[in-house]
C-alpha atoms as a PDB file:
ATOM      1  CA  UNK A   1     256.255  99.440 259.983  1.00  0.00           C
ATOM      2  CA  UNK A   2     258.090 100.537 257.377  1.00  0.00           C
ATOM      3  CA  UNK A   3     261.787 100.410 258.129  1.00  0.00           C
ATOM      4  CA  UNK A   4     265.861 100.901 256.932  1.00  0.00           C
ATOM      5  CA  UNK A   5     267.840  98.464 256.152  1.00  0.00           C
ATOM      6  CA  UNK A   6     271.515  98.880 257.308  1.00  0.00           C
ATOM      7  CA  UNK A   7     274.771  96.925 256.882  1.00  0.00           C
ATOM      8  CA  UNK A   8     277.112  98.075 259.734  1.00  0.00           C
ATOM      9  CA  UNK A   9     281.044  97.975 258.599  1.00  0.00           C
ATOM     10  CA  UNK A  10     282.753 100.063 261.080  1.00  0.00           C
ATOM     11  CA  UNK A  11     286.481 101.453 260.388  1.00  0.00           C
ATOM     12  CA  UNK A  12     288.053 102.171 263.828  1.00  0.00           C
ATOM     13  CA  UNK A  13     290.950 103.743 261.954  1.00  0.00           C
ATOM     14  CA  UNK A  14     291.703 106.129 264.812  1.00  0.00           C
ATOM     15  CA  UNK A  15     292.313 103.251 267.177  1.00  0.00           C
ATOM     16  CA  UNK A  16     294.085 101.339 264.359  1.00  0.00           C
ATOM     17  CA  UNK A  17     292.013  98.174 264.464  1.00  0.00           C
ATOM     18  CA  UNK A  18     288.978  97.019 261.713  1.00  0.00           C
ATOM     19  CA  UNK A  19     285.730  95.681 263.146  1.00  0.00           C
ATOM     20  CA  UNK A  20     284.624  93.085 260.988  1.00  0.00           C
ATOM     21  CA  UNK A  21     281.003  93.268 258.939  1.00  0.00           C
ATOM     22  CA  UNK A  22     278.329  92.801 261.319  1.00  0.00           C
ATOM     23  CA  UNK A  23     275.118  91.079 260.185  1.00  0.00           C
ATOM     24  CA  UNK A  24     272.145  92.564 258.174  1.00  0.00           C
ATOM     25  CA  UNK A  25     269.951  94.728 260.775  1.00  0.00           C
ATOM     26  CA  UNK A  26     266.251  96.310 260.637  1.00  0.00           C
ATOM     27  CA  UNK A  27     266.661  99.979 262.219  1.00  0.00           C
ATOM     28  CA  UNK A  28     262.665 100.873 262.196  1.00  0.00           C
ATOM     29  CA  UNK A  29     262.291 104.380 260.423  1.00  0.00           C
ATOM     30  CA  UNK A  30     261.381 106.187 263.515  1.00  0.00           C
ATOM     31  CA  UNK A  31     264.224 105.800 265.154  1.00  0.00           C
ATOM     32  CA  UNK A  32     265.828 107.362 262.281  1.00  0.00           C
ATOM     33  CA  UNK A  33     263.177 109.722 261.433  1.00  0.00           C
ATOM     34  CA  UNK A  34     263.458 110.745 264.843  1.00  0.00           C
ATOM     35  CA  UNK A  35     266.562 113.330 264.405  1.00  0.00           C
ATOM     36  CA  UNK A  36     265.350 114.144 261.299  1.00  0.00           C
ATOM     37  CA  UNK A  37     264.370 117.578 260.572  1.00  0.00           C
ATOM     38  CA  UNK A  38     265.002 119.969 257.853  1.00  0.00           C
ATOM     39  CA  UNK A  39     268.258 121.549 257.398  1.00  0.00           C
ATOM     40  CA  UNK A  40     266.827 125.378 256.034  1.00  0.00           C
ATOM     41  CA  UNK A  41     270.728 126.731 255.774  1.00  0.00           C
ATOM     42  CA  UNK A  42     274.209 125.935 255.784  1.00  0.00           C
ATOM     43  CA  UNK A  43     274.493 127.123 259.379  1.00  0.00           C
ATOM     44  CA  UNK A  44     271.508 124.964 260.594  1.00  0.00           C
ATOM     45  CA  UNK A  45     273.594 121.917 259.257  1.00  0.00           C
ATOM     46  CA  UNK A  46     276.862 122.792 260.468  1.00  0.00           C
ATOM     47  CA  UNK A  47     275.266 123.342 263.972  1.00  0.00           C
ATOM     48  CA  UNK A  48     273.602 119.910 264.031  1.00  0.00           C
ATOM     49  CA  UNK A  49     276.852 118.780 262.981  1.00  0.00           C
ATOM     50  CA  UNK A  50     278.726 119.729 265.649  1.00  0.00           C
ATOM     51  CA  UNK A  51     275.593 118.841 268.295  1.00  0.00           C
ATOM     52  CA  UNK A  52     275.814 115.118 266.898  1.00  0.00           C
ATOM     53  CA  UNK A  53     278.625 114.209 269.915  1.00  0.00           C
ATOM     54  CA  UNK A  54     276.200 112.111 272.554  1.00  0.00           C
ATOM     55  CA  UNK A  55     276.954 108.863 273.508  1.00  0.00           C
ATOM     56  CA  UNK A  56     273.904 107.974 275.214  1.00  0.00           C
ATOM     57  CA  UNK A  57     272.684 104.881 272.849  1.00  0.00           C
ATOM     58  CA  UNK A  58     269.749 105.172 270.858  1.00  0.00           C
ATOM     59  CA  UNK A  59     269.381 102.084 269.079  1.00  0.00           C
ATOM     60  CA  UNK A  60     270.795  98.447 270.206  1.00  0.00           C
ATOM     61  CA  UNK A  61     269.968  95.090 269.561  1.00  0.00           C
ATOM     62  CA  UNK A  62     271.981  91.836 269.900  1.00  0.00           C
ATOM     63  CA  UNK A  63     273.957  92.845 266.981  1.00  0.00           C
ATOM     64  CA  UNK A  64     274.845  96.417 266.792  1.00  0.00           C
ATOM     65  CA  UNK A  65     274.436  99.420 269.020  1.00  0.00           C
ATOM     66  CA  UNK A  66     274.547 103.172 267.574  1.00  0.00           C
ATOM     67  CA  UNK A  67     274.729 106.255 269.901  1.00  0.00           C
ATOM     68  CA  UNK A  68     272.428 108.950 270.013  1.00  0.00           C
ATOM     69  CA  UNK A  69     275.676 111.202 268.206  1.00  0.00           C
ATOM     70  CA  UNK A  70     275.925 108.667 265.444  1.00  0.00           C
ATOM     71  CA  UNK A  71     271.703 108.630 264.947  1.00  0.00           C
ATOM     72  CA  UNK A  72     271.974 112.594 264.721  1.00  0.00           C
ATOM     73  CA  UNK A  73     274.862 111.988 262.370  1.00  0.00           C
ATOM     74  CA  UNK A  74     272.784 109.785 260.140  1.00  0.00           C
ATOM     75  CA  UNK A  75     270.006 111.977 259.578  1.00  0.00           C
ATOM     76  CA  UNK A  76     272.477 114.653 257.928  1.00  0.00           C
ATOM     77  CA  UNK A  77     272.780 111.923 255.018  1.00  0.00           C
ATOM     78  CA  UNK A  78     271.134 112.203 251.970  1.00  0.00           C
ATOM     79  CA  UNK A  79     269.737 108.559 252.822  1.00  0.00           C
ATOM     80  CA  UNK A  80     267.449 108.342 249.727  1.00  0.00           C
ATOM     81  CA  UNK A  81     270.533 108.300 247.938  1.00  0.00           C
ATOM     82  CA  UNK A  82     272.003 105.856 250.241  1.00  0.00           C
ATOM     83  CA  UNK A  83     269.279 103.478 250.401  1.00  0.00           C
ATOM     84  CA  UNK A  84     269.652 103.273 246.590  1.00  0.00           C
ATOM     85  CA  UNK A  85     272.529 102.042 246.151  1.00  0.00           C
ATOM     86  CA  UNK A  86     272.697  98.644 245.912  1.00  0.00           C
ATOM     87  CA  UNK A  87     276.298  97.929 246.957  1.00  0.00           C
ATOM     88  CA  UNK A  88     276.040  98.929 250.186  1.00  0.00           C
ATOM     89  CA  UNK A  89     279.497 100.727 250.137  1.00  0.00           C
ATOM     90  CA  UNK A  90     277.462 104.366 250.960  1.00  0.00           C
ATOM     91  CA  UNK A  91     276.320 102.840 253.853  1.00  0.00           C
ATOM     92  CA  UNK A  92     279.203 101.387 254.981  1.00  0.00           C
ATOM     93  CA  UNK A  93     281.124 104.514 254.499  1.00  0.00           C
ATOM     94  CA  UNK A  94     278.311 106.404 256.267  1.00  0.00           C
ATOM     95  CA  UNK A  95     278.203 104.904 259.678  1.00  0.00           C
ATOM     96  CA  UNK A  96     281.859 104.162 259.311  1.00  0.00           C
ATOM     97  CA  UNK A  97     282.357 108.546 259.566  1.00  0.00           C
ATOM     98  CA  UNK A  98     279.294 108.790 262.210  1.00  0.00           C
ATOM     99  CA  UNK A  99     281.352 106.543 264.082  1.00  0.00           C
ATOM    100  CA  UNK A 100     284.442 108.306 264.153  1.00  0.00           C
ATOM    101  CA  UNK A 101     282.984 111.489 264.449  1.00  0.00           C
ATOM    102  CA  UNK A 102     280.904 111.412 267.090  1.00  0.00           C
ATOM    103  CA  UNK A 103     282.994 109.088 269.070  1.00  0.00           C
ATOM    104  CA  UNK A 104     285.612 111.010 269.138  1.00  0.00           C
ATOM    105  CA  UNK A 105     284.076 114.782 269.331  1.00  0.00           C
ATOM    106  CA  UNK A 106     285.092 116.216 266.090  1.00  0.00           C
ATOM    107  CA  UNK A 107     283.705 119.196 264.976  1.00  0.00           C
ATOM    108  CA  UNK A 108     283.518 121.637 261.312  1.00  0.00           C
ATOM    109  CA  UNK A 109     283.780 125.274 260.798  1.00  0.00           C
ATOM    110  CA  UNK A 110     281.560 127.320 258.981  1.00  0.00           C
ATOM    111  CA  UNK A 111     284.154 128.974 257.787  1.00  0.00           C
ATOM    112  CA  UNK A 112     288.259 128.728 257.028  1.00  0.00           C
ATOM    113  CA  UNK A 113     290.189 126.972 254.529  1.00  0.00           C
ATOM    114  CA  UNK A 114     288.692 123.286 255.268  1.00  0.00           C
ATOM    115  CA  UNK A 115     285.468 125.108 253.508  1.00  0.00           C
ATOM    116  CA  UNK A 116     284.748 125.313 249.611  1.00  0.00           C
ATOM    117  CA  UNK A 117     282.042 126.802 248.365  1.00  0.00           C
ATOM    118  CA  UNK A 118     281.286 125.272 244.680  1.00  0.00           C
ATOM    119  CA  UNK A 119     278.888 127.158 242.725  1.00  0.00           C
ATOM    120  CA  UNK A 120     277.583 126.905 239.274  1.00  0.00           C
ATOM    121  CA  UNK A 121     275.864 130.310 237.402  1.00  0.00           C
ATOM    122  CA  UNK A 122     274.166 131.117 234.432  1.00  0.00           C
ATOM    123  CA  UNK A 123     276.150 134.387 233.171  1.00  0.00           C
ATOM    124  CA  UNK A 124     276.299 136.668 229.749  1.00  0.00           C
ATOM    125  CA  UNK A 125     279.220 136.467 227.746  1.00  0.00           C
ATOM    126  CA  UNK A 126     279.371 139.247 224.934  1.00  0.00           C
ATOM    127  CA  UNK A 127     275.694 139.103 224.735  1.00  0.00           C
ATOM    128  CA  UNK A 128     275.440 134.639 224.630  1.00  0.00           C
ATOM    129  CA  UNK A 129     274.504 132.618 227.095  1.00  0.00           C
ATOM    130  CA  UNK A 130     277.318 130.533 229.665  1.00  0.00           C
ATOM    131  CA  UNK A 131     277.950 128.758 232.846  1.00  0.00           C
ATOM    132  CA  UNK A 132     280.913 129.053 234.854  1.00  0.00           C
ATOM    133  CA  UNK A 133     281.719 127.766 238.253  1.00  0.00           C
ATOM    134  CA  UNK A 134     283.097 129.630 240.934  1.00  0.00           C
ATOM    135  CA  UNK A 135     284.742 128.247 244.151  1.00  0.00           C
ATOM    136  CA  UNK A 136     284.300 130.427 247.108  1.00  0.00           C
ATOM    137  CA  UNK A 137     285.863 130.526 250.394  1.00  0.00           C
ATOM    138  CA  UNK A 138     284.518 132.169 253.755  1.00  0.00           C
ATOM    139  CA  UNK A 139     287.789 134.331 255.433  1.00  0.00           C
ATOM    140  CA  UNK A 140     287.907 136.555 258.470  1.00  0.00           C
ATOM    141  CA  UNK A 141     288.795 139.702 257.164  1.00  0.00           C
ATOM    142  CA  UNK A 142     288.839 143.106 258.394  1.00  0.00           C
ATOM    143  CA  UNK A 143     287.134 142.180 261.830  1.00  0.00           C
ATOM    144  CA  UNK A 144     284.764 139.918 259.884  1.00  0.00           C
ATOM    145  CA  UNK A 145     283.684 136.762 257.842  1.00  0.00           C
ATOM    146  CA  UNK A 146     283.265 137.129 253.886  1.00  0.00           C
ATOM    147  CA  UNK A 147     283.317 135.033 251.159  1.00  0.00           C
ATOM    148  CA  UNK A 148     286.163 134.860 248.650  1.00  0.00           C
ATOM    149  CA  UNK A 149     286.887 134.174 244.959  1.00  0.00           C
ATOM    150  CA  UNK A 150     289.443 131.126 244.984  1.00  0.00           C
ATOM    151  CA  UNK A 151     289.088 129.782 241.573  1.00  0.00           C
ATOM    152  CA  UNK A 152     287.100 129.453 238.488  1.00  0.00           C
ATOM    153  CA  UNK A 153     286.398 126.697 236.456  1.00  0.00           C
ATOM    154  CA  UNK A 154     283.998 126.316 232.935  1.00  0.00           C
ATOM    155  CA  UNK A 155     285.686 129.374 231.359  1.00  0.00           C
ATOM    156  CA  UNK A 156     287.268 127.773 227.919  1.00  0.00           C
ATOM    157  CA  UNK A 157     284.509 130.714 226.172  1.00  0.00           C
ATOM    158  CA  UNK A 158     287.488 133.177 227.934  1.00  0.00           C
ATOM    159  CA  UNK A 159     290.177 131.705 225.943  1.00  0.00           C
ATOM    160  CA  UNK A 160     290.440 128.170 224.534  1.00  0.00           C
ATOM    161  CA  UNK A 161     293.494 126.214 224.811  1.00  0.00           C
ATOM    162  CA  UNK A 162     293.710 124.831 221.173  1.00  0.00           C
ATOM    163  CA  UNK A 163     296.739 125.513 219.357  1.00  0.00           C
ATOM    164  CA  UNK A 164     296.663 125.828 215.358  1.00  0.00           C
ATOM    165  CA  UNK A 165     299.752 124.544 213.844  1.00  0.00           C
ATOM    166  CA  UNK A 166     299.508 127.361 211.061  1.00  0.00           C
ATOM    167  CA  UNK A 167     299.748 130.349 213.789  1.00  0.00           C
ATOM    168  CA  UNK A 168     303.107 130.295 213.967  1.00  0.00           C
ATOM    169  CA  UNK A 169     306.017 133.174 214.096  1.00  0.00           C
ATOM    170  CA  UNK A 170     308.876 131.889 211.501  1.00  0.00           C
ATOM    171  CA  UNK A 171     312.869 132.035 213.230  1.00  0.00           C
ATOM    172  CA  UNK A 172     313.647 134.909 210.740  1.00  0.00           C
ATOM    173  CA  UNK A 173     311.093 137.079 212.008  1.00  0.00           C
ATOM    174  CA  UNK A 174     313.748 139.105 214.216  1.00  0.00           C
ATOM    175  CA  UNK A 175     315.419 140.308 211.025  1.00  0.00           C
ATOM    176  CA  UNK A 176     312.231 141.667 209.852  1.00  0.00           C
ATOM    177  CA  UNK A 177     311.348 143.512 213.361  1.00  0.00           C
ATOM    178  CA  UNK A 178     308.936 140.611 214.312  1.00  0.00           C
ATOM    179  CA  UNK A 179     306.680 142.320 211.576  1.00  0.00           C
ATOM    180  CA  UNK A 180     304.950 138.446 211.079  1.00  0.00           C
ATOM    181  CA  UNK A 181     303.906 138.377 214.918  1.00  0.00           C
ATOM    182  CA  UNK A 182     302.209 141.432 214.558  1.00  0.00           C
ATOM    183  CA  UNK A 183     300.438 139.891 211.858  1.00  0.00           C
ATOM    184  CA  UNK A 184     299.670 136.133 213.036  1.00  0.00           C
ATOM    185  CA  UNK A 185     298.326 137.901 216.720  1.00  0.00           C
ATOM    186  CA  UNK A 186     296.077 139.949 214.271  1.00  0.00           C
ATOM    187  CA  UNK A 187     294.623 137.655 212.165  1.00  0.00           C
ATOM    188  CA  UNK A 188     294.821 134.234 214.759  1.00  0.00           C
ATOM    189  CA  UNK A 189     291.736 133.144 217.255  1.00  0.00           C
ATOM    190  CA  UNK A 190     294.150 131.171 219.175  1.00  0.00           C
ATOM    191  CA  UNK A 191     296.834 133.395 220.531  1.00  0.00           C
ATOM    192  CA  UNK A 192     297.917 130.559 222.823  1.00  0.00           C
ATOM    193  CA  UNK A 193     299.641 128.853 219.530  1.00  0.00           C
ATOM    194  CA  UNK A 194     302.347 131.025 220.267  1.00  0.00           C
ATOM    195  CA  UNK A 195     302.708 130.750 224.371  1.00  0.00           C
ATOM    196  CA  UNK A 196     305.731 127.877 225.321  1.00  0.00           C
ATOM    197  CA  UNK A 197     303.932 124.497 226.072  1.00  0.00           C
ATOM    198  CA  UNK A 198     305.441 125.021 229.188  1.00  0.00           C
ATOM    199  CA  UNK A 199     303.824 128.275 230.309  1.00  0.00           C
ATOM    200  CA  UNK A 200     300.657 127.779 232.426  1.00  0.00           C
ATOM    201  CA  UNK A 201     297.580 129.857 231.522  1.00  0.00           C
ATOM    202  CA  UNK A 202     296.387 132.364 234.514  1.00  0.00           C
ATOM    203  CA  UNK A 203     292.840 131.925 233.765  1.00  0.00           C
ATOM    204  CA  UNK A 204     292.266 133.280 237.350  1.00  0.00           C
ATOM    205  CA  UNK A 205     292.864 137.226 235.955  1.00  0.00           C
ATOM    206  CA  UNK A 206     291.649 136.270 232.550  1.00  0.00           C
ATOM    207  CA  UNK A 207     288.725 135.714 234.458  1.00  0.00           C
ATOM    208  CA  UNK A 208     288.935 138.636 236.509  1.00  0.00           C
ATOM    209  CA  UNK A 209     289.649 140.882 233.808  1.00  0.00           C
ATOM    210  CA  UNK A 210     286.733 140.022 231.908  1.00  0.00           C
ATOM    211  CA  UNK A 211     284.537 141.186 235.162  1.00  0.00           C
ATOM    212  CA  UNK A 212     286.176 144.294 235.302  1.00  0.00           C
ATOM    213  CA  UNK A 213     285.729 144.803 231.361  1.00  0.00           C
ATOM    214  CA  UNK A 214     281.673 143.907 231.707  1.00  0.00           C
ATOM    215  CA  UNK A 215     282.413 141.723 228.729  1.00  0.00           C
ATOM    216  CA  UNK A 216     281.245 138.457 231.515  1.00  0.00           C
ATOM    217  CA  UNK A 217     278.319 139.162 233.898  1.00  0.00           C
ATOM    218  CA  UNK A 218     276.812 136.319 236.430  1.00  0.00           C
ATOM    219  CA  UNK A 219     272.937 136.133 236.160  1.00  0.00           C
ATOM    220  CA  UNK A 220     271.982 133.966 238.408  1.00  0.00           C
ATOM    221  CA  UNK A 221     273.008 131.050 240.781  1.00  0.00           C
ATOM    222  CA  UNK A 222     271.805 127.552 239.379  1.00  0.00           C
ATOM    223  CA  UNK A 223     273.298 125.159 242.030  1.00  0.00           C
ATOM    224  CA  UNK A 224     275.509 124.829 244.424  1.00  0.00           C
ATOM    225  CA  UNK A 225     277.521 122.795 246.898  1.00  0.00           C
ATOM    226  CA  UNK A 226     279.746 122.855 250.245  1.00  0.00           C
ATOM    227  CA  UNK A 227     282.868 121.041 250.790  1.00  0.00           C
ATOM    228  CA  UNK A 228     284.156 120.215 253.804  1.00  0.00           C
ATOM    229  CA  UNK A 229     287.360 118.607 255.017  1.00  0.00           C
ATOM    230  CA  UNK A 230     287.770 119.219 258.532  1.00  0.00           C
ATOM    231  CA  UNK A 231     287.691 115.826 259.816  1.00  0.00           C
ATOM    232  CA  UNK A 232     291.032 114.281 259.578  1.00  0.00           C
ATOM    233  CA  UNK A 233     291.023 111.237 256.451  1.00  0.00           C
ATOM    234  CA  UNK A 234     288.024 112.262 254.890  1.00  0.00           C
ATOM    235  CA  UNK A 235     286.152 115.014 252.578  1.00  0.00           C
ATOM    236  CA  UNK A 236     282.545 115.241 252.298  1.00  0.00           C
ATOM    237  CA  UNK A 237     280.118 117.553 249.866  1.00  0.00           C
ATOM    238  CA  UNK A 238     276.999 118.884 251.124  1.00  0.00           C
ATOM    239  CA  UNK A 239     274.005 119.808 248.928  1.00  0.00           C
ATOM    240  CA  UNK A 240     270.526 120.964 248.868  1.00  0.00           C
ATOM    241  CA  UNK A 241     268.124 118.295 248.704  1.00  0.00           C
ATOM    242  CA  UNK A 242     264.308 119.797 247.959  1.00  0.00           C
ATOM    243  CA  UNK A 243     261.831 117.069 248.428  1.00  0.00           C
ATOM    244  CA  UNK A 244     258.689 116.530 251.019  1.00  0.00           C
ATOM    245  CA  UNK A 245     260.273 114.391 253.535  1.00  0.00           C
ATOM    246  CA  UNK A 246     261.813 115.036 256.782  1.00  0.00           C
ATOM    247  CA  UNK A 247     265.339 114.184 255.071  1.00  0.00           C
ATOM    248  CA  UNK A 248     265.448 117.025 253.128  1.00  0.00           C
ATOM    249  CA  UNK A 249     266.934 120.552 253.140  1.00  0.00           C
ATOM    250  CA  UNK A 250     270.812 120.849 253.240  1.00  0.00           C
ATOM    251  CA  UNK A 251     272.502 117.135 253.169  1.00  0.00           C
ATOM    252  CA  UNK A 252     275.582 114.959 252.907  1.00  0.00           C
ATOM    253  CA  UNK A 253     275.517 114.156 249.139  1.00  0.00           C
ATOM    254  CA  UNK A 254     278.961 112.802 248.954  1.00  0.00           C
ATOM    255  CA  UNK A 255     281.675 110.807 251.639  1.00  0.00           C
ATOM    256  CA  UNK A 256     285.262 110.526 250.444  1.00  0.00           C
ATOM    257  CA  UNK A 257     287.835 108.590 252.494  1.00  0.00           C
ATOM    258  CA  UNK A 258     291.242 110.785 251.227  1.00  0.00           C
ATOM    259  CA  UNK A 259     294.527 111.617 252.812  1.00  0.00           C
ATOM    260  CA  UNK A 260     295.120 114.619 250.532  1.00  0.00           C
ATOM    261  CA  UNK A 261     293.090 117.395 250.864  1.00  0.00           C
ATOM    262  CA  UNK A 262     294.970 119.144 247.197  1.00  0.00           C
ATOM    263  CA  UNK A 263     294.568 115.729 245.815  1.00  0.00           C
ATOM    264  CA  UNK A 264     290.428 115.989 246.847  1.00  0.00           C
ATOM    265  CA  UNK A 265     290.381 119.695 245.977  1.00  0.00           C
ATOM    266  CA  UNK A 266     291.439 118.851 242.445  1.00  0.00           C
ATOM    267  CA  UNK A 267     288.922 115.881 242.213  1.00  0.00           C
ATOM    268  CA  UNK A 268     286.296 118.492 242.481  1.00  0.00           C
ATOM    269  CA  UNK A 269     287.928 121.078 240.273  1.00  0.00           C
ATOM    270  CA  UNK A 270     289.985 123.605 242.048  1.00  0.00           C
ATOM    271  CA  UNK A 271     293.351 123.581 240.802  1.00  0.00           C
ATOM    272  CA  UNK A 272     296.657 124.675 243.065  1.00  0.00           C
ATOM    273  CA  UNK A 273     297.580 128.337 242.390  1.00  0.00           C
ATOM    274  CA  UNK A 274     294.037 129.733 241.148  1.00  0.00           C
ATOM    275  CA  UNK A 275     294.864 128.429 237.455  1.00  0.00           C
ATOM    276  CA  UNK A 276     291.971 126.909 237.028  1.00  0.00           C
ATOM    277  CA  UNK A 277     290.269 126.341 233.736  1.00  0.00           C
END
């Protein structure tokens, strides 16, 4: 029988104490394969998520015992990825948030400010070819949930940030009615030469203005990911995962232990203020 190899190093940091590394253990596949199923949407995740809360075990030996909550939990896992890496730290991270989660009957939102929305398209630019990523949020508005535009990111075809040292506006110019500004913003493809080094960029309208202009149209979605930081201490991505198992469909790509959600948020791209570049 074919079956998992796990390495169990459980952080108990909600009651403060550290469980040391217990031994190498054989979980047989079906035990895992058993709450595997595949996750079609976003909302069939989420809802498995938050079913994941029994504590009925499921699997025990003389070693280590896992609930039926943490089981469920593990199946959300990209666990091809996990069984790949040869460190181990995946895994130990892994059941180290099943743990905590389902243990102590946490939950996510499919919607709200603890969800991002990172998605990369394929969009026209003037007639040429570009990607941009957009990061989306889903707000109750008006009665009801829609996604939102938080921030862009990819958009240096909008306006690049090099300065050239020649485009510059001399300190006499005010005596001549600023007659060589006119003339360096004329001739110069890098206005931002003559922006303060301190003055931050809103790429957020530049963005927004080029939508409105039709000079930047989306085509069409080419991937995308979900970020989630509802559980207190950590942050974790989930993507699409298209293969012929029973692990497949929507997954947990990515586990980060973090006690800054901005400091995360940034990791992944979104800068504070919608100034994102």
């Amino acid at each position: 029988m074919t079956k998992t190899r796990i390495i169990l190093l459980i952080f108990l940091s909600g009651y403060g104490i550290l469980r040391s590394q217990i031994p190498l253990t054989d979980i047989p596949q079906w035990q895992i394969d058993a709450f595997n199923e595949r996750n079609l949407s976003l909302s069939m995740f989420v809802d498995k998520f938050n079913e994941a809360k029994s504590d009925a075990i499921a699997y025990a030996d003389s070693t280590i015992e896992l609930t039926d909550g943490e089981m469920q939990l593990i199946g959300l896992f990209d666990l091809q990825k996990i069984q790949q890496d040869s460190t181990k730290l995946l895994q130990q991270k892994m059941l180290a948030f099943t743990h905590i989660v389902s243990r102590n009957q946490l939950f996510i939102k499919p919607y709200g400010q603890d969800l991002i929305a990172k998605a990369h398209f394929h969009a026209d630019y003037l007639g040429e070819e570009v990607s941009i990523t957009l990061f989306l949020q889903k707000v109750l508005k008006n009665g009801g949930l829609f996604w939102t535009i938080i921030g862009v990111q990819d958009i240096d075809f909008l306006l690049s940030d090099q300065r050239d040292s020649l485009a510059f506006v001399p300190p006499n110019s005010a005596d001549a009615h600023f007659i060589s500004l006119i003339q360096v913003l004329r001739n110069t493809h890098t206005p931002v030469s003559l922006v303060g080094t301190d003055i931050q960029i809103d790429y957020f309208s530049i963005f927004l203005y080029a939508i409105q202009r039709k000079d930047l149209t989306l085509q069409y979605l080419e991937d995308m990911s979900f970020h989630f930081l509802d559980v207190d201490g950590w942050a974790f991505s989930v993507k699409e995962c298209n293969r012929l198992t029973s692990n497949s469909g929507w997954l947990i790509s990515e586990l980060v232990p973090t006690h800054n959600k901005q400091d995360y948020l940034i990791s992944i791209g979104l800068q504070p203020q919608n100034k994102n570049k």
